[in-house]
C-alpha atoms as a PDB file:
ATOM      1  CA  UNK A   1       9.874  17.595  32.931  1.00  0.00           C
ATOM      2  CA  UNK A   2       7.692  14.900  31.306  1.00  0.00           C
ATOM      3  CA  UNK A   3       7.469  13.542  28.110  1.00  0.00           C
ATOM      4  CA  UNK A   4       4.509  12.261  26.000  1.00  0.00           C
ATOM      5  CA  UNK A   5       4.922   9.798  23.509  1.00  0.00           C
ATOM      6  CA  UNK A   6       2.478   9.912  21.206  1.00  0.00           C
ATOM      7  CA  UNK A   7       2.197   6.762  18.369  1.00  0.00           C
ATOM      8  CA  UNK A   8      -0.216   7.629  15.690  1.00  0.00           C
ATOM      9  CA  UNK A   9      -1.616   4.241  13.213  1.00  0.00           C
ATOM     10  CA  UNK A  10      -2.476   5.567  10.050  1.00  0.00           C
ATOM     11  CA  UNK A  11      -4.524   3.950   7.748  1.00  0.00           C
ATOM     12  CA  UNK A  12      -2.036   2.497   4.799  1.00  0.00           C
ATOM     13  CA  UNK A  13      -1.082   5.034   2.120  1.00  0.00           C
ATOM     14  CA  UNK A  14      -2.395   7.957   4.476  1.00  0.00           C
ATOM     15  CA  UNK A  15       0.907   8.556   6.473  1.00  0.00           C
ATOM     16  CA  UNK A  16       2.131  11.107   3.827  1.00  0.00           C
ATOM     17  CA  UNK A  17      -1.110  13.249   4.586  1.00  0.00           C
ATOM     18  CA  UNK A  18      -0.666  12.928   7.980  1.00  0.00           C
ATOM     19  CA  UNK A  19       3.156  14.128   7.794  1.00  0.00           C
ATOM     20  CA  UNK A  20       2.031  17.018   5.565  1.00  0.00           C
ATOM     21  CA  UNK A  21      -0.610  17.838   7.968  1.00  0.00           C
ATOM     22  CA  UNK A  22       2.001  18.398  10.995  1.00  0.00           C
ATOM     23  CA  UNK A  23       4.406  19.995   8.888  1.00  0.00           C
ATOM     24  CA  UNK A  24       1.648  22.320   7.151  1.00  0.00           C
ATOM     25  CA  UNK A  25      -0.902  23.177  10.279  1.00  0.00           C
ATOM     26  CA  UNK A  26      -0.356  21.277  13.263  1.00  0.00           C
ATOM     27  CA  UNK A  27       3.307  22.495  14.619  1.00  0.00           C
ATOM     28  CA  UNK A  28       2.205  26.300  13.882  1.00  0.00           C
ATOM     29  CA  UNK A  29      -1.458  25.198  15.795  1.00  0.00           C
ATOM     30  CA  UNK A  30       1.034  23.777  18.633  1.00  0.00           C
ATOM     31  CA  UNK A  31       3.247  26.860  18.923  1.00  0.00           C
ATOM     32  CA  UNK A  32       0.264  29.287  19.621  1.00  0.00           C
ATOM     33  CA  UNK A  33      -0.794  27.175  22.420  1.00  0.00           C
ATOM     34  CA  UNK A  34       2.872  26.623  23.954  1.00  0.00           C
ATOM     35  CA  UNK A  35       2.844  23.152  22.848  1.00  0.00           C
ATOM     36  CA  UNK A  36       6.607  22.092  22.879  1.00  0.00           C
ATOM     37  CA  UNK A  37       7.203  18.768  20.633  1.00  0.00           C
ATOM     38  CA  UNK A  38      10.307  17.323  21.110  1.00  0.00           C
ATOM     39  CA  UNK A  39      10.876  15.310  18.009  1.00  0.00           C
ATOM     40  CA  UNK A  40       9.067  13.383  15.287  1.00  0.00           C
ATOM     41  CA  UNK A  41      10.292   9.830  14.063  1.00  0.00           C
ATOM     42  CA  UNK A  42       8.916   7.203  11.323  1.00  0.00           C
ATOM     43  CA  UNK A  43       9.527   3.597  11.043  1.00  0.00           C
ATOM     44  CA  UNK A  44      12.805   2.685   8.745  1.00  0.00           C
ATOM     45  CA  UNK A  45      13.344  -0.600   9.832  1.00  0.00           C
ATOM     46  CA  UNK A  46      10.758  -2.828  11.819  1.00  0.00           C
ATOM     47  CA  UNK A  47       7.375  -2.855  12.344  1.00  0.00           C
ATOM     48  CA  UNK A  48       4.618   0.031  12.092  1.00  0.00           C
ATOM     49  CA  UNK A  49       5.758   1.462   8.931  1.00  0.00           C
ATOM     50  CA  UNK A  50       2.641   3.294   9.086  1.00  0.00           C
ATOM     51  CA  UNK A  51       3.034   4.934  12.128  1.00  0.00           C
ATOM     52  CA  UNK A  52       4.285   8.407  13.227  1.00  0.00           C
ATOM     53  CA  UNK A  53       6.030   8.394  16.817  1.00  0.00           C
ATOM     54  CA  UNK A  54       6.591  11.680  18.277  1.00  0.00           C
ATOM     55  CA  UNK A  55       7.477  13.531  21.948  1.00  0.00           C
ATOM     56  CA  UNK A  56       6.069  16.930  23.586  1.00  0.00           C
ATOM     57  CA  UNK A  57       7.566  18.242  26.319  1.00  0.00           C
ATOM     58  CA  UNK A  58       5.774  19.029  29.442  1.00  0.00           C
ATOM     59  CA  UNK A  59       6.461  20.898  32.556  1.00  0.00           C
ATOM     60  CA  UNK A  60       4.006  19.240  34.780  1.00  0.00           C
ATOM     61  CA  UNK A  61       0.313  17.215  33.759  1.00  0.00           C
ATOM     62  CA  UNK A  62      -1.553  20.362  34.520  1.00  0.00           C
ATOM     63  CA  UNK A  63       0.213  21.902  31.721  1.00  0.00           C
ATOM     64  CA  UNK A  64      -0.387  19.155  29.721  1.00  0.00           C
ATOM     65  CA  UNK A  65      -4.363  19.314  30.321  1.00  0.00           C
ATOM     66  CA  UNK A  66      -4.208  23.475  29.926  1.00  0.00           C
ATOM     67  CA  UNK A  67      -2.177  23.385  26.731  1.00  0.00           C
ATOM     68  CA  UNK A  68      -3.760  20.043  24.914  1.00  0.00           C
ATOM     69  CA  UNK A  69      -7.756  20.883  26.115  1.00  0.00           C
ATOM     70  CA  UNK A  70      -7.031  24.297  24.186  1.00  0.00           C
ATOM     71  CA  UNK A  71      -5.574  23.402  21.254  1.00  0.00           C
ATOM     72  CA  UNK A  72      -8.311  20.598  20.624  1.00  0.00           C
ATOM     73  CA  UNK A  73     -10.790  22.960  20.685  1.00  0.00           C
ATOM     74  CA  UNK A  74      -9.057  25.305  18.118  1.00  0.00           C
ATOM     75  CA  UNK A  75     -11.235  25.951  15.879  1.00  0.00           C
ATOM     76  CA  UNK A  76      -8.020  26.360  13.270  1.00  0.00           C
ATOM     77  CA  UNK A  77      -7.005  22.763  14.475  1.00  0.00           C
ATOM     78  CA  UNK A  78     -10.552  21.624  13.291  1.00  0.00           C
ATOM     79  CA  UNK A  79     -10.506  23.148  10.453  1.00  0.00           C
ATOM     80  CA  UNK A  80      -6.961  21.700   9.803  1.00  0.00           C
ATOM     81  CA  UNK A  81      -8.127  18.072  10.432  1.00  0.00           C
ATOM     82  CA  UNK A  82     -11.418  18.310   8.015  1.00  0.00           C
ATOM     83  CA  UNK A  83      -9.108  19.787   5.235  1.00  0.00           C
ATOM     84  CA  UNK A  84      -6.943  16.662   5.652  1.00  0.00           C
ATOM     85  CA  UNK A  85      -9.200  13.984   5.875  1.00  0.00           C
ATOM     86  CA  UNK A  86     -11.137  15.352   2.926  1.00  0.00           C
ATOM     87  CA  UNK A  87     -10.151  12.467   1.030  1.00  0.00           C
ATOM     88  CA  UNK A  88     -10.610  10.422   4.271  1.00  0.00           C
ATOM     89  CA  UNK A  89      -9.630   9.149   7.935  1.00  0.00           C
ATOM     90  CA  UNK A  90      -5.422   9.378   8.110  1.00  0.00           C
ATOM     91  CA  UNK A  91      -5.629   7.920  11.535  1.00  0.00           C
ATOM     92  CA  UNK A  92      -6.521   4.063  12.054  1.00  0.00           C
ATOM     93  CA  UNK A  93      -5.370   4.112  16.151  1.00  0.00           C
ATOM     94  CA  UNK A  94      -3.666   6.736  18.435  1.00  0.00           C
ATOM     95  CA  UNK A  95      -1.706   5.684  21.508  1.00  0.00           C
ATOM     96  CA  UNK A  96      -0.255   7.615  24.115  1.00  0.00           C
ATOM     97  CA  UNK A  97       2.259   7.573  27.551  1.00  0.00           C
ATOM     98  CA  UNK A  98       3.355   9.635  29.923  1.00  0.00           C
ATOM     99  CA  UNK A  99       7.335   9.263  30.148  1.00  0.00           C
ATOM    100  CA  UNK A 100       9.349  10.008  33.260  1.00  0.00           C
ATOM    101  CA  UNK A 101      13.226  10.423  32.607  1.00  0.00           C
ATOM    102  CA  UNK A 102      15.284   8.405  34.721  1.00  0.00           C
ATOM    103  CA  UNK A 103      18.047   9.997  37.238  1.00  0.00           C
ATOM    104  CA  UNK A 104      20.427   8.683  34.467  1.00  0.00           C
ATOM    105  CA  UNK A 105      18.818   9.707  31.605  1.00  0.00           C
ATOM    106  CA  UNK A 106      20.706  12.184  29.127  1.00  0.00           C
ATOM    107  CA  UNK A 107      17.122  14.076  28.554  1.00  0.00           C
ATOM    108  CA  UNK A 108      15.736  15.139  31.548  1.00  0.00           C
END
């Protein structure tokens, strides 16, 4: 199993859209495709108060590329994003890293 952690910057005051856009669209986009996410955090204390962290789950890269090439070319994810960003951009910066658990991790 890998893990992608996925950091999304939003543009200040646009993190509530982006949270309403996962909660609303995205998670229900993900579970048609077999996307598995693994948790979503925000920032309580320390920087990036702006930011959204979250993990998917992966089997192997190749699922990765199957799974994540189809769902961005969803045209219900597309439509999903434009709705969102009618009042504007959410995201300033996206970052991204593929996570290997260690032989003492508790998640493997």
């Amino acid at each position: 199993m890998i893990y992608e952690l996925r950091i999304y910057s939003c543009i200040p005051g646009r993190l509530p859209a982006l949270l309403k856009r996962f909660e609303t669209k995205t998670l229900d986009i993900w579970k048609k495709h077999g996307i598995r996410p693994a948790g979503f955090w925000t920032v309580l204390i320390g920087e990036g108060n702006n930011d959204l962290h979250y993990l998917l789950a992966w089997e192997s890269l190749a699922e990765r590329e199957q799974k994540w090439t189809a769902f961005q070319a969803d045209p219900a994810w597309h439509a999903a994003r434009n709705e969102s960003e009618r009042d504007g951009v959410i995201i300033a910066n996206i970052r991204s890293a593929m996570l290997q658990p260690t032989a003492f991790s508790t998640v493997k």
